[in-house]
C-alpha atoms as a PDB file:
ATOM      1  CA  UNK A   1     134.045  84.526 134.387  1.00  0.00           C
ATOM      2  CA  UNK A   2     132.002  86.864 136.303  1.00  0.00           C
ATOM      3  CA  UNK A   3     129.612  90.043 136.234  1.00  0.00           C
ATOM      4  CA  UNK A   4     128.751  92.466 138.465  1.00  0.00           C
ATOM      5  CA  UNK A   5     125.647  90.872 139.667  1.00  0.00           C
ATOM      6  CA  UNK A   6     127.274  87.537 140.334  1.00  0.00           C
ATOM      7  CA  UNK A   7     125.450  85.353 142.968  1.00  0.00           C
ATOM      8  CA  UNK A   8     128.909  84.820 144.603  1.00  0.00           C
ATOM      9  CA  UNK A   9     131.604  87.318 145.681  1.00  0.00           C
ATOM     10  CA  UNK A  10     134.319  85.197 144.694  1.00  0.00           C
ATOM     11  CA  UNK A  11     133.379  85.645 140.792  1.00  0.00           C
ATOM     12  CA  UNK A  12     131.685  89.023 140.892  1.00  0.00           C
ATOM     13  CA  UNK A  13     133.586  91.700 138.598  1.00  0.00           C
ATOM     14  CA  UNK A  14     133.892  94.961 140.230  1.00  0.00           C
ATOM     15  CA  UNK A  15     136.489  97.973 140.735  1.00  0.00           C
ATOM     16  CA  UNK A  16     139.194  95.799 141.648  1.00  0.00           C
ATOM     17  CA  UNK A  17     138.819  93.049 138.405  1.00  0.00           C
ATOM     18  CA  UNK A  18     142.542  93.329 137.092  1.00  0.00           C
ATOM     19  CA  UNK A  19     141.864  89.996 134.995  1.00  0.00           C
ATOM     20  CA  UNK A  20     138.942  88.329 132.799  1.00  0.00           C
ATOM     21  CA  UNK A  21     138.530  86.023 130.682  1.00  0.00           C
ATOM     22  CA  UNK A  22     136.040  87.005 127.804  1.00  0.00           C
ATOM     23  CA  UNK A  23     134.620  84.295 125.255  1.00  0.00           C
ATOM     24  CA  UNK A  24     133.220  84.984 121.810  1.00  0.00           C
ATOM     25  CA  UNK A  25     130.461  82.125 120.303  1.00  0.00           C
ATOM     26  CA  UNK A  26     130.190  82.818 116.923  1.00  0.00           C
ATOM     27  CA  UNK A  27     127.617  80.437 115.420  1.00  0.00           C
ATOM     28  CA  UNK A  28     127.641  79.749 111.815  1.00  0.00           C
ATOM     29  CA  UNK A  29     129.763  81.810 109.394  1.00  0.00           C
ATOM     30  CA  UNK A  30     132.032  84.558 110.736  1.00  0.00           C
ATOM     31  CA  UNK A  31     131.513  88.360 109.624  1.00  0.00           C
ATOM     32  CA  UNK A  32     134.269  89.062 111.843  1.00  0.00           C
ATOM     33  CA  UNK A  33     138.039  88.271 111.344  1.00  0.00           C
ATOM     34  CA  UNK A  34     139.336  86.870 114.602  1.00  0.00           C
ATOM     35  CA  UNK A  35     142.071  90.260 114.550  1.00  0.00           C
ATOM     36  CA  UNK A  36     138.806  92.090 113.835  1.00  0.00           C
ATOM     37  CA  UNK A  37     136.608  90.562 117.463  1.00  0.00           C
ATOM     38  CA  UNK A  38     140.199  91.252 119.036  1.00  0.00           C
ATOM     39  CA  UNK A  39     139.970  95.161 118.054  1.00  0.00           C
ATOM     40  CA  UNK A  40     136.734  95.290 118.971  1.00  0.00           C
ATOM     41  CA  UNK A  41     136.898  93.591 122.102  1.00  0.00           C
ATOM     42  CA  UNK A  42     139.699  95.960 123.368  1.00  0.00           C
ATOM     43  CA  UNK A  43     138.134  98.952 122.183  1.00  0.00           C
ATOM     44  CA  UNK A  44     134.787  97.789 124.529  1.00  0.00           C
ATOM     45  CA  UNK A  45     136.957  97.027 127.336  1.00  0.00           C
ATOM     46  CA  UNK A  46     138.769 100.540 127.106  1.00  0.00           C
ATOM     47  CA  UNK A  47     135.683 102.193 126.193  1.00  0.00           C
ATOM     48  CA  UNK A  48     133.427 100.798 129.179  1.00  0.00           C
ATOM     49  CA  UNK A  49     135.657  99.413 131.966  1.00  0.00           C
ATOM     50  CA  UNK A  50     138.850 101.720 131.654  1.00  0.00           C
ATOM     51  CA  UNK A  51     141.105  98.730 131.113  1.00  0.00           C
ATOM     52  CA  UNK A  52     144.836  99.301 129.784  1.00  0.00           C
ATOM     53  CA  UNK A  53     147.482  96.981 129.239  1.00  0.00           C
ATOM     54  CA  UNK A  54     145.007  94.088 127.788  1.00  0.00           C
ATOM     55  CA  UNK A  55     146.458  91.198 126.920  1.00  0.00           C
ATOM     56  CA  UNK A  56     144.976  88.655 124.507  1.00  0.00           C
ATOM     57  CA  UNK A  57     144.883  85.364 122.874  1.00  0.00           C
ATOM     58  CA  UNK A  58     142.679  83.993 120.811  1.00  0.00           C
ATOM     59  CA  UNK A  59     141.868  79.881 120.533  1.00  0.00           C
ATOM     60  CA  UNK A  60     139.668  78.097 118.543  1.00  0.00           C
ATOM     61  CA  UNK A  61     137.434  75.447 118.955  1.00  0.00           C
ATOM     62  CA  UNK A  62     139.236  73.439 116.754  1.00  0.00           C
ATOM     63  CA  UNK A  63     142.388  74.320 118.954  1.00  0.00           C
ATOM     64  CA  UNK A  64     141.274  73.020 122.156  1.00  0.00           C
END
């Protein structure tokens, strides 16, 4: 997990990111369907970083 003002190189995100991992806290009830934060988590990462071929999957807390 990184950003582009990391404090480290090794976990900044920058031109050459090819993989992420991305976390969604949802406190509470959900308004969202989990196929619904996956949509909308793609379309963001298409949107604003240019990414293609995204690959997801999706784990609850009550999975881990």
């Amino acid at each position: 997990i990184g950003t582009p003002t990391s404090d480290h190189i090794r976990t900044a995100v920058d031109t050459t990111t090819r993989h992420i991992l991305v976390t969604v806290n949802i406190y509470g009830d959900a308004d969202m369907t989990d196929a619904e934060i996956d949509a909308e988590a793609r379309r963001l990462l298409s949107d604003y970083c240019s990414a293609s071929d995204i690959q997801s999957r999706i784990v609850r807390a009550s999975q881990a």
